[in-house]
PDB file of N, CA and C in Angstrom:
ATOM      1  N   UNK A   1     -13.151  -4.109   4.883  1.00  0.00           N
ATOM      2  CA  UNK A   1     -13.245  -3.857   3.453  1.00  0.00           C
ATOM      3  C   UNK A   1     -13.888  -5.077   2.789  1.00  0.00           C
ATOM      4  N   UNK A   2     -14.872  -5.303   2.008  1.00  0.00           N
ATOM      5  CA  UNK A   2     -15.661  -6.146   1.479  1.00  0.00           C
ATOM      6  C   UNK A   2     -14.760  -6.323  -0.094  1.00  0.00           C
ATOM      7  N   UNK A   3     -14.957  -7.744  -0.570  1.00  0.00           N
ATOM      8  CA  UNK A   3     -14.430  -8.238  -1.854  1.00  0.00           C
ATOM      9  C   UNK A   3     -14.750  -7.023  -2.977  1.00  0.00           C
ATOM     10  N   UNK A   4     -15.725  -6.844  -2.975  1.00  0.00           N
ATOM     11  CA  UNK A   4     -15.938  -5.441  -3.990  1.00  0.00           C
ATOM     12  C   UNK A   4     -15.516  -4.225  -4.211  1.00  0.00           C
ATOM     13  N   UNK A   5     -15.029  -3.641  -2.728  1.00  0.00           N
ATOM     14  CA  UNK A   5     -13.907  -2.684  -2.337  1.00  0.00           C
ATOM     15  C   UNK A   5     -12.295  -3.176  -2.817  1.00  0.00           C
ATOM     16  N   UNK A   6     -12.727  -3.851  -2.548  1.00  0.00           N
ATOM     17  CA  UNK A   6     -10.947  -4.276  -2.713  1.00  0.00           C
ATOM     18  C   UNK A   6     -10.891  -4.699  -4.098  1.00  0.00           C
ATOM     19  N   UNK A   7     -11.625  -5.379  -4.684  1.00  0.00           N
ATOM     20  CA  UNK A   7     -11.644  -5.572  -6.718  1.00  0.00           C
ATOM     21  C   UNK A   7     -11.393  -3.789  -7.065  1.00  0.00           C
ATOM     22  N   UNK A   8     -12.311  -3.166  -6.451  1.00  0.00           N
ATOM     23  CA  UNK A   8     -12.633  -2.021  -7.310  1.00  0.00           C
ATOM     24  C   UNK A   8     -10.986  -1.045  -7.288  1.00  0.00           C
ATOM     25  N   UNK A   9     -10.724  -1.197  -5.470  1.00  0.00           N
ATOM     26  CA  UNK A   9      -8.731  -0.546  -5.658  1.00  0.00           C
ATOM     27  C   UNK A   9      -8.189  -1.765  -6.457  1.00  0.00           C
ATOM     28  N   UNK A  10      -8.248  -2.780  -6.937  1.00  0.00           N
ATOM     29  CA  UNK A  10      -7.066  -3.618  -7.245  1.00  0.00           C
ATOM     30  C   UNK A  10      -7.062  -2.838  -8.857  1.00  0.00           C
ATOM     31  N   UNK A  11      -8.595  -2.571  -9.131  1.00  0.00           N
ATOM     32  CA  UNK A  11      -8.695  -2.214 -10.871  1.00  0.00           C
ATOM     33  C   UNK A  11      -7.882  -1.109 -10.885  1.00  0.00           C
ATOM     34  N   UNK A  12      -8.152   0.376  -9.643  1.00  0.00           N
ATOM     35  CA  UNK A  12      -7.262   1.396 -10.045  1.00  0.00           C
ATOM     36  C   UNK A  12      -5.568   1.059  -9.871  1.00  0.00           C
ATOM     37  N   UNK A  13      -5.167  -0.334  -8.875  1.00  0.00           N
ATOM     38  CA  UNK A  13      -3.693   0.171  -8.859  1.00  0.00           C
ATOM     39  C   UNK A  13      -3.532  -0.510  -9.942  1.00  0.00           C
ATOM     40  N   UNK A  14      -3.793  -1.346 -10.819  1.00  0.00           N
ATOM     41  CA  UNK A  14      -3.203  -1.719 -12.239  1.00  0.00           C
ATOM     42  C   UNK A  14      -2.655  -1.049 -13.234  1.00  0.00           C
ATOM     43  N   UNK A  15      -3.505   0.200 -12.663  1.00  0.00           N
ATOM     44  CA  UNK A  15      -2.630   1.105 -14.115  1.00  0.00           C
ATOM     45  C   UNK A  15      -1.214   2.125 -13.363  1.00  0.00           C
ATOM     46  N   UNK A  16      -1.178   2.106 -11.763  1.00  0.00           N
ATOM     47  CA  UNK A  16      -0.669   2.813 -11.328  1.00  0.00           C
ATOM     48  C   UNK A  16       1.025   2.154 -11.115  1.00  0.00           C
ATOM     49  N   UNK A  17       2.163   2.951 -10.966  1.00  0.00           N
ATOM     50  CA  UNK A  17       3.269   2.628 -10.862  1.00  0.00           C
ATOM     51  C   UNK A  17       3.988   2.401  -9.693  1.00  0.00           C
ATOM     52  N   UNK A  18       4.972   1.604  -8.950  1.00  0.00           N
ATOM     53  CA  UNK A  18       5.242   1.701  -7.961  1.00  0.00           C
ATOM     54  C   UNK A  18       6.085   3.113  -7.340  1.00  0.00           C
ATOM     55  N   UNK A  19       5.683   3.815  -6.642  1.00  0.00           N
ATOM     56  CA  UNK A  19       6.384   4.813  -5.757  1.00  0.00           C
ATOM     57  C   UNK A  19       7.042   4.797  -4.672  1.00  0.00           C
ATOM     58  N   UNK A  20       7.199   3.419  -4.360  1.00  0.00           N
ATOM     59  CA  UNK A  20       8.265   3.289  -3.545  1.00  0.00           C
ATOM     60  C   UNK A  20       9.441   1.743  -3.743  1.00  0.00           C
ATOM     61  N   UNK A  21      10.366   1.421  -3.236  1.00  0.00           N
ATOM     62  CA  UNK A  21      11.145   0.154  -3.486  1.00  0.00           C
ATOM     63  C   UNK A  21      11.586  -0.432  -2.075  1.00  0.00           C
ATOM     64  N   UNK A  22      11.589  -1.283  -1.526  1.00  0.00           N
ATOM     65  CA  UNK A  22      11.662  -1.736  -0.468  1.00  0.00           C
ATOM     66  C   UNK A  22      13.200  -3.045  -1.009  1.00  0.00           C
ATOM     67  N   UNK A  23      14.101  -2.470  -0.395  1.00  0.00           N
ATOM     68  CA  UNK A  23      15.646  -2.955  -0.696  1.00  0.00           C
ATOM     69  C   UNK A  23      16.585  -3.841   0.232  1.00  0.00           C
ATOM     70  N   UNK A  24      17.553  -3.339   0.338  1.00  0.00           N
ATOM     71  CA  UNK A  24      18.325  -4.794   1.561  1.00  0.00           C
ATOM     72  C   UNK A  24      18.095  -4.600   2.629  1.00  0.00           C
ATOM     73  N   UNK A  25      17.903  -2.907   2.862  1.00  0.00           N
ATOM     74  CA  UNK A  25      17.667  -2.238   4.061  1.00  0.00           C
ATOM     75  C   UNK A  25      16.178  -3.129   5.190  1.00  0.00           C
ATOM     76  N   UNK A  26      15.485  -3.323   3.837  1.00  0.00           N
ATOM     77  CA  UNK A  26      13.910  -3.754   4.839  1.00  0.00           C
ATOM     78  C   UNK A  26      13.147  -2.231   4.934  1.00  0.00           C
ATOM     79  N   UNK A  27      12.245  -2.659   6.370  1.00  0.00           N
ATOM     80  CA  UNK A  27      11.627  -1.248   6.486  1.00  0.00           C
ATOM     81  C   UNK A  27      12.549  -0.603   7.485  1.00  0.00           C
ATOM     82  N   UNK A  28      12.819   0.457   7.153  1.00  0.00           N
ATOM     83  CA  UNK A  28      13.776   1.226   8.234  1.00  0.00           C
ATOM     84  C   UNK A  28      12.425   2.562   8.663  1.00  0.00           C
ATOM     85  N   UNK A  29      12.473   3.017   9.697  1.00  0.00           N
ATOM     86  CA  UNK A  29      11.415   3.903  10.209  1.00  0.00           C
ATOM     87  C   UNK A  29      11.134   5.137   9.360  1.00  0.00           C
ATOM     88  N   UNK A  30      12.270   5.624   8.821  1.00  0.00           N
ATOM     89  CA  UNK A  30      12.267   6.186   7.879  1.00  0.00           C
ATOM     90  C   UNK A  30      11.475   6.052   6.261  1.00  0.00           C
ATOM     91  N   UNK A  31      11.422   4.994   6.111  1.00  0.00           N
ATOM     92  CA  UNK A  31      10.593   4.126   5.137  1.00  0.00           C
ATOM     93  C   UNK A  31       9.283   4.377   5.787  1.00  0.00           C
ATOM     94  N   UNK A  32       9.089   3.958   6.852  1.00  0.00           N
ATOM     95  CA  UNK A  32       7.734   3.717   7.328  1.00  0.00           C
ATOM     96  C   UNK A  32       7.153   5.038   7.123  1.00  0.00           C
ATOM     97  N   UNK A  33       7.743   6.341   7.807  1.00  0.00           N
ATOM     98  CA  UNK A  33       7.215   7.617   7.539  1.00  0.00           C
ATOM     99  C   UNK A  33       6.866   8.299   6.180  1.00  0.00           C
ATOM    100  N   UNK A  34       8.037   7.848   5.425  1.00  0.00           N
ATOM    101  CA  UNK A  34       7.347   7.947   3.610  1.00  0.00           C
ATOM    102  C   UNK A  34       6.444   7.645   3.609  1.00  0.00           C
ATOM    103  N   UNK A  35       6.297   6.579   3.547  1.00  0.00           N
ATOM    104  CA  UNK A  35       4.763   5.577   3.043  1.00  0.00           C
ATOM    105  C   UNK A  35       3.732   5.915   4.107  1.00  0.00           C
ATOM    106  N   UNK A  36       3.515   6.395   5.191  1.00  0.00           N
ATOM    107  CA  UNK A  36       2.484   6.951   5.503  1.00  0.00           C
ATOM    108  C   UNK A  36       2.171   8.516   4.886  1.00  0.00           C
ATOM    109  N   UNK A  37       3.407   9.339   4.736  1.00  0.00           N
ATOM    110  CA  UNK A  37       2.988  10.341   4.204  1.00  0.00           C
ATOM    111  C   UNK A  37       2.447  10.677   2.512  1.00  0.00           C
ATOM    112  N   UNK A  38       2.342   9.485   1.828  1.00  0.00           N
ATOM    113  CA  UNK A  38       2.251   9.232   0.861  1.00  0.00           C
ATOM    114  C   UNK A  38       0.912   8.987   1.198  1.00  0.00           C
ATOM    115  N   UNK A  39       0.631   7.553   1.763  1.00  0.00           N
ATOM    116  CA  UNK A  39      -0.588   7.521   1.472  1.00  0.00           C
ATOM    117  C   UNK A  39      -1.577   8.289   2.264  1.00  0.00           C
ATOM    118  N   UNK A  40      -1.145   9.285   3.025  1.00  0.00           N
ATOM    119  CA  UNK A  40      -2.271  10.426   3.309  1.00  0.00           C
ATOM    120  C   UNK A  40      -2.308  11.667   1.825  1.00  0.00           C
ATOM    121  N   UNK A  41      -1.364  10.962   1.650  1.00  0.00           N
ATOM    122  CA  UNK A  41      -1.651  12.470   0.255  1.00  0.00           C
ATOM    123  C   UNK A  41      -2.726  11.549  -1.233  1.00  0.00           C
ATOM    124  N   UNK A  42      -1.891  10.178  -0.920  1.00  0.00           N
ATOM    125  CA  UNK A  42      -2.686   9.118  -2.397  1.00  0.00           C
ATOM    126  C   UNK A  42      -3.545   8.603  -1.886  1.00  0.00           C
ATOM    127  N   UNK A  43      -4.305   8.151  -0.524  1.00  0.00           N
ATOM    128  CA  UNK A  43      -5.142   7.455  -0.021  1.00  0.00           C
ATOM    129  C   UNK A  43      -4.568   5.400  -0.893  1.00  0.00           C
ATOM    130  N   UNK A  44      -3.996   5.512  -2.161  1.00  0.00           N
ATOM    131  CA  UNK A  44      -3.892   3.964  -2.774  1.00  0.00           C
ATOM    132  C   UNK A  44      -2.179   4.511  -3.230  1.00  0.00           C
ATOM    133  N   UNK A  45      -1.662   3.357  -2.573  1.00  0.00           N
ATOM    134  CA  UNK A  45      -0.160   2.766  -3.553  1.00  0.00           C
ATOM    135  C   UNK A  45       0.185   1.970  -3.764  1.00  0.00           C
ATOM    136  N   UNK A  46       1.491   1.707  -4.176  1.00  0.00           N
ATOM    137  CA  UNK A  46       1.686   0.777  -4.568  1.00  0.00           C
ATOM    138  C   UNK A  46       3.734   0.777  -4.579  1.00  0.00           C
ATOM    139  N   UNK A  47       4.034  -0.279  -3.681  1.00  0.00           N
ATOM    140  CA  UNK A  47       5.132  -0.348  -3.139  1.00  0.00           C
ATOM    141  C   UNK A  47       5.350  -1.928  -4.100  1.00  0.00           C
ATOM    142  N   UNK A  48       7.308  -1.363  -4.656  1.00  0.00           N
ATOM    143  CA  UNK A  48       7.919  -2.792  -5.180  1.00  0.00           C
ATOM    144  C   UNK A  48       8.598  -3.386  -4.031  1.00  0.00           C
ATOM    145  N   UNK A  49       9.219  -4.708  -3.926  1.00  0.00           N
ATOM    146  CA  UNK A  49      10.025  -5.274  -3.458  1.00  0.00           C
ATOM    147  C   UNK A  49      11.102  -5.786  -3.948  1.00  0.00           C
ATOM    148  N   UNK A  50      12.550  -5.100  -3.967  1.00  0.00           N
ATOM    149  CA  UNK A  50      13.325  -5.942  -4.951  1.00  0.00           C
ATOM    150  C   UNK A  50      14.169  -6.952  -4.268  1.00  0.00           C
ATOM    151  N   UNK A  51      14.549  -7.576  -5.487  1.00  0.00           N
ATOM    152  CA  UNK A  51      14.958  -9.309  -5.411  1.00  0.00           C
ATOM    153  C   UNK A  51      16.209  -9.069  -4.434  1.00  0.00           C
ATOM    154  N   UNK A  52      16.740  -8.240  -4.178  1.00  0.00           N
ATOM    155  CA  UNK A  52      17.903  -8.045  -2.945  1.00  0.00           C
ATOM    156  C   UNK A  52      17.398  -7.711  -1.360  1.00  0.00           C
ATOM    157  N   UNK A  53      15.806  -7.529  -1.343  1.00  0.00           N
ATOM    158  CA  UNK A  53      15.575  -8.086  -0.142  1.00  0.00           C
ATOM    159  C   UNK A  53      15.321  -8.881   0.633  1.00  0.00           C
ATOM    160  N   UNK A  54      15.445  -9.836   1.576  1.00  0.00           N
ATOM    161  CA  UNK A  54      15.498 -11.159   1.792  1.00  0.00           C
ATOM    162  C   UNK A  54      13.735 -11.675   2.579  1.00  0.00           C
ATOM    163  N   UNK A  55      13.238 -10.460   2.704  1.00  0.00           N
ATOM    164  CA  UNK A  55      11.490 -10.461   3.490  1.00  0.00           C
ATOM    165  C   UNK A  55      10.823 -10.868   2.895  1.00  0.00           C
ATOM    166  N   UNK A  56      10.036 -11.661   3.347  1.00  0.00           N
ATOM    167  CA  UNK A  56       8.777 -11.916   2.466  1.00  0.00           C
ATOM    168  C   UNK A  56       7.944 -10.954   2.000  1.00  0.00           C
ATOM    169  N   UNK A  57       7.402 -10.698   1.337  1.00  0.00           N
ATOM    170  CA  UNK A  57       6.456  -9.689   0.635  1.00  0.00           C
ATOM    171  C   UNK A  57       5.112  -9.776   1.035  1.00  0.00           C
ATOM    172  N   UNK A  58       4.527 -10.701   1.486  1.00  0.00           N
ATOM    173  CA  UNK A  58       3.345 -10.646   2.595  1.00  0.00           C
ATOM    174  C   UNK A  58       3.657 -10.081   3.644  1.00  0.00           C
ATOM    175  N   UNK A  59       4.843 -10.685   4.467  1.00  0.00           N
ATOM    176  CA  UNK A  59       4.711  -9.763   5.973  1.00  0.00           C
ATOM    177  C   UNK A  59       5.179  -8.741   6.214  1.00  0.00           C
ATOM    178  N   UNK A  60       5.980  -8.130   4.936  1.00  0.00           N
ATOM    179  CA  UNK A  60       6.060  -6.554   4.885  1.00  0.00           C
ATOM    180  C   UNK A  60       4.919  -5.477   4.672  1.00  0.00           C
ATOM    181  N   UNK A  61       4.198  -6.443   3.857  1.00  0.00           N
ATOM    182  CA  UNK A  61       2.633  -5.690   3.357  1.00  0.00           C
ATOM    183  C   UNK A  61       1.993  -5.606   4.902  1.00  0.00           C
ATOM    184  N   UNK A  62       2.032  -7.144   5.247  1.00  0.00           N
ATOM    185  CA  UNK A  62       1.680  -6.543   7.223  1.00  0.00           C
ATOM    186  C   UNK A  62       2.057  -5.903   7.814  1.00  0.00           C
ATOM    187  N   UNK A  63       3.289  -5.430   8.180  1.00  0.00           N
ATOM    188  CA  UNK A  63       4.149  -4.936   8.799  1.00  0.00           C
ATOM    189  C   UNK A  63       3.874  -3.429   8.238  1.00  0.00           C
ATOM    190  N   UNK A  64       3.628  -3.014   7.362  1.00  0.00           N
ATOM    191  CA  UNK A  64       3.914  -1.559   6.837  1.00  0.00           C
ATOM    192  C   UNK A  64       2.369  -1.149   7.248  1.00  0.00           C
ATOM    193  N   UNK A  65       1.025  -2.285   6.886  1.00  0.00           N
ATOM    194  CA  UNK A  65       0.353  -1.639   6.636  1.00  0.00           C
ATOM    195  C   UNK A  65      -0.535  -1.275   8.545  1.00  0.00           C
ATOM    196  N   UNK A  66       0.045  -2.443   9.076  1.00  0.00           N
ATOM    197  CA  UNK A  66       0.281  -2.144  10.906  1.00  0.00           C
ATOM    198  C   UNK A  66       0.843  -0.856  11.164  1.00  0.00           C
ATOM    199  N   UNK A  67       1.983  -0.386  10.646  1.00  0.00           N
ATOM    200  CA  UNK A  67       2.614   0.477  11.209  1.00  0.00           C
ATOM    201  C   UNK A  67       2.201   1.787  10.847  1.00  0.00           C
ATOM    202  N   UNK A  68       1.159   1.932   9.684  1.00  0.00           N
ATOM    203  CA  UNK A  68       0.655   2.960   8.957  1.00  0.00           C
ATOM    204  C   UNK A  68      -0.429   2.848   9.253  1.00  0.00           C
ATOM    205  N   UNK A  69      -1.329   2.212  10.087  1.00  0.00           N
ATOM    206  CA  UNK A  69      -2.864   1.663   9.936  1.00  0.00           C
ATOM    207  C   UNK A  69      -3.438   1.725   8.665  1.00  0.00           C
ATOM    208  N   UNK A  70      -2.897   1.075   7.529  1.00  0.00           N
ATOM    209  CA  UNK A  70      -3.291   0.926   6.472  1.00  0.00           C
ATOM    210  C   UNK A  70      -3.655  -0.273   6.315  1.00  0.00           C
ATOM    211  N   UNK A  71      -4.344  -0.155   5.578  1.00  0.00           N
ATOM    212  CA  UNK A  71      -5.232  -1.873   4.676  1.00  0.00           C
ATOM    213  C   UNK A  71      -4.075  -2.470   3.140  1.00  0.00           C
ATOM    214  N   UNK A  72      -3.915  -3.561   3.346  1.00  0.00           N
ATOM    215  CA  UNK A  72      -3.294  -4.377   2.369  1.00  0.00           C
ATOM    216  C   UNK A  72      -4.396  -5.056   1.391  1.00  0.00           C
ATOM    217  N   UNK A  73      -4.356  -4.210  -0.124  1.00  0.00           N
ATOM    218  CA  UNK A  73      -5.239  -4.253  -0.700  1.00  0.00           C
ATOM    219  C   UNK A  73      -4.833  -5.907  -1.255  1.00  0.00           C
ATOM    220  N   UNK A  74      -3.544  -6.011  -1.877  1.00  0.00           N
ATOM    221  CA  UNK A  74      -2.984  -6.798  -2.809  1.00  0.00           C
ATOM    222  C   UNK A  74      -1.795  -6.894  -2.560  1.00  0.00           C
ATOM    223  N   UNK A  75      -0.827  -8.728  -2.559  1.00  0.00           N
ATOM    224  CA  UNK A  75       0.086  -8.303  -2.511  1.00  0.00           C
ATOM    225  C   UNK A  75       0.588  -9.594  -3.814  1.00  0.00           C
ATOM    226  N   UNK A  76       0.889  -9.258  -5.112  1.00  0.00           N
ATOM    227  CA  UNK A  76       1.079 -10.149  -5.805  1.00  0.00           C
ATOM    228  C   UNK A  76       2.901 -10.436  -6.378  1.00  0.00           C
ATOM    229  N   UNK A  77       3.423 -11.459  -6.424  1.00  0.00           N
ATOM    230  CA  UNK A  77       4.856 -11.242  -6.460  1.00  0.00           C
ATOM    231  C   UNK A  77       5.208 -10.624  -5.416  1.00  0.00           C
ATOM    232  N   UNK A  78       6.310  -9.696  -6.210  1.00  0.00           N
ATOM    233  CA  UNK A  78       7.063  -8.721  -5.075  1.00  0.00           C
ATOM    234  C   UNK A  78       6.303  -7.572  -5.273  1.00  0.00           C
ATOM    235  N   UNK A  79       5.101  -7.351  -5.815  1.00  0.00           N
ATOM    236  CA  UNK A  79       4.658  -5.731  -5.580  1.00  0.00           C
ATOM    237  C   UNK A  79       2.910  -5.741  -4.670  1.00  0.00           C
ATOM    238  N   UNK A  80       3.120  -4.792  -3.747  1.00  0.00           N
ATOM    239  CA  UNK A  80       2.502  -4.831  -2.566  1.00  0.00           C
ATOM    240  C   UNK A  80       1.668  -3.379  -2.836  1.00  0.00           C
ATOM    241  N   UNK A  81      -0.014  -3.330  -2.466  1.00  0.00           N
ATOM    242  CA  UNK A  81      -1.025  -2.650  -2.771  1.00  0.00           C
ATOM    243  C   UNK A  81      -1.367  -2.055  -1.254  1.00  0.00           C
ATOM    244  N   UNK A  82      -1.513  -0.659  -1.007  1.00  0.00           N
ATOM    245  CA  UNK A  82      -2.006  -0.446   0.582  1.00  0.00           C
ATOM    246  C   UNK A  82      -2.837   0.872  -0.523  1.00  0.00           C
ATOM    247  N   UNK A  83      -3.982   0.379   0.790  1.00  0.00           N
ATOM    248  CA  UNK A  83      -4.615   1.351   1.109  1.00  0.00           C
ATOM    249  C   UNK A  83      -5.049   2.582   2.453  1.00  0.00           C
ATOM    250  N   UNK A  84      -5.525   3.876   2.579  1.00  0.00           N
ATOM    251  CA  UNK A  84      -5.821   4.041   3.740  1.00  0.00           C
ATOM    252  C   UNK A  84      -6.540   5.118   3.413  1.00  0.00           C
ATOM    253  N   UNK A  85      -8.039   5.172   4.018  1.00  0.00           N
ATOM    254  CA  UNK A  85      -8.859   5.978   3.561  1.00  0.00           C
ATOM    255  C   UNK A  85      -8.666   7.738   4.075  1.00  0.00           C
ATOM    256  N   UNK A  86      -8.556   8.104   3.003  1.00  0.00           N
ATOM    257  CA  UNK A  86      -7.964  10.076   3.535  1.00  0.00           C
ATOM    258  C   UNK A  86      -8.985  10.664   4.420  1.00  0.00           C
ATOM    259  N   UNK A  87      -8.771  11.650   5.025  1.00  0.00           N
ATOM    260  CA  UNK A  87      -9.837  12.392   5.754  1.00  0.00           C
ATOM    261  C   UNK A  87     -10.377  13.092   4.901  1.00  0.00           C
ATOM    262  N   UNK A  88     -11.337  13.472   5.935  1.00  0.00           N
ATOM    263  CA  UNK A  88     -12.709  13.827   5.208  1.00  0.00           C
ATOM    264  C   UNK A  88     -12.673  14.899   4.150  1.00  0.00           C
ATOM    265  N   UNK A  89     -11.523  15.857   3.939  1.00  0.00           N
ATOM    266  CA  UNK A  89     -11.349  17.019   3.365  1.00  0.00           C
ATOM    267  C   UNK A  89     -10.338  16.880   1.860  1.00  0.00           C
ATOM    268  N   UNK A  90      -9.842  15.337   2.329  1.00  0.00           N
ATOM    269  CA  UNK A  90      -9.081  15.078   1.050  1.00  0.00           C
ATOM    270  C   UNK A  90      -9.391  13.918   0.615  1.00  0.00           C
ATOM    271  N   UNK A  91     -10.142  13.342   0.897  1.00  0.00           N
ATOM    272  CA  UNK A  91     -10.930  11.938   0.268  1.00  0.00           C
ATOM    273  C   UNK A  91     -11.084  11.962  -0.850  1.00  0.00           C
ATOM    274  N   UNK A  92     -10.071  11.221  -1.792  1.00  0.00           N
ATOM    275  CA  UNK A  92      -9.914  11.289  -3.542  1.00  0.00           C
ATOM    276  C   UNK A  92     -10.535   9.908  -4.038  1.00  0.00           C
ATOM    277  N   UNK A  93     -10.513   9.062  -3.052  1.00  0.00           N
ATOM    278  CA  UNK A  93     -11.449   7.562  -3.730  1.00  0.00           C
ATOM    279  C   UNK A  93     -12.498   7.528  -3.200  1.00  0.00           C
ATOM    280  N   UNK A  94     -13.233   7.095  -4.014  1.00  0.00           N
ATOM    281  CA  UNK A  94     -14.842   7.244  -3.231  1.00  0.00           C
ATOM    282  C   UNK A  94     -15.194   5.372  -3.846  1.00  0.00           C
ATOM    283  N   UNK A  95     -15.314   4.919  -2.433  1.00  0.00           N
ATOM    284  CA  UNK A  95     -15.028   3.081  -2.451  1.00  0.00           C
ATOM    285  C   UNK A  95     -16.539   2.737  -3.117  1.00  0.00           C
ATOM    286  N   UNK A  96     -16.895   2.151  -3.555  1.00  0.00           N
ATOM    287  CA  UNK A  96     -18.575   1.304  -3.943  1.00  0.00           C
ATOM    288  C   UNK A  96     -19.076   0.462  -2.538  1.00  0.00           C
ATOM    289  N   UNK A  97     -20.312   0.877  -2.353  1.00  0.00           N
ATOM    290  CA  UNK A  97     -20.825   0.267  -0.825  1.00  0.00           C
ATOM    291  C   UNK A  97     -21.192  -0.914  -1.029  1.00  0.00           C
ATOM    292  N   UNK A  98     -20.995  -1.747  -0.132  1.00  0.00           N
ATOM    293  CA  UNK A  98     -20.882  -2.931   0.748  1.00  0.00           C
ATOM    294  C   UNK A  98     -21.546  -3.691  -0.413  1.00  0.00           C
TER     295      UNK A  98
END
């Protein structure tokens, strides 16, 4: 993903809300399967981290976006940006080239 791809998702998740919360639990597999089935339906989200989890908020953004083969657009504070580009039939972002 080139700096321009990734400005251009950081502009859309700004206005967008978090849809998921990542809690004391951590990622439980169950978590993991949300958030992939999410972002095959949103292709962009946007996951909080609250202050009762003890993980860092970078290596969850790794960790989730490994386990989802998703791209970590942004991860600022506790709120964490993934991306993962939809297939070909539901492709709702259309990225700006290289």
């Amino acid at each position: 993903m080139t700096s321009k791809q990734r400005a251009y998702l950081k502009g859309l998740a700004m206005t967008m809300d978090p849809i998921f919360q990542i809690g004391k639990n951590s990622l439980t597999p169950e978590f993991t399967k949300a958030v992939q089935e999410a972002l095959e339906a949103r292709e962009l989200i946007k996951i909080s981290v609250l202050q009762n989890c003890l993980d860092d908020p970078k290596e969850l953004a790794g960790m989730i976006a490994e386990r989802t083969r998703a791209q970590v657009v942004q991860v600022i504070g506790k709120k964490i940006v993934l991306y993962k580009e939809g297939k070909d039939d539901k492709k709702k972002i259309i990225l700006p080239k290289a």
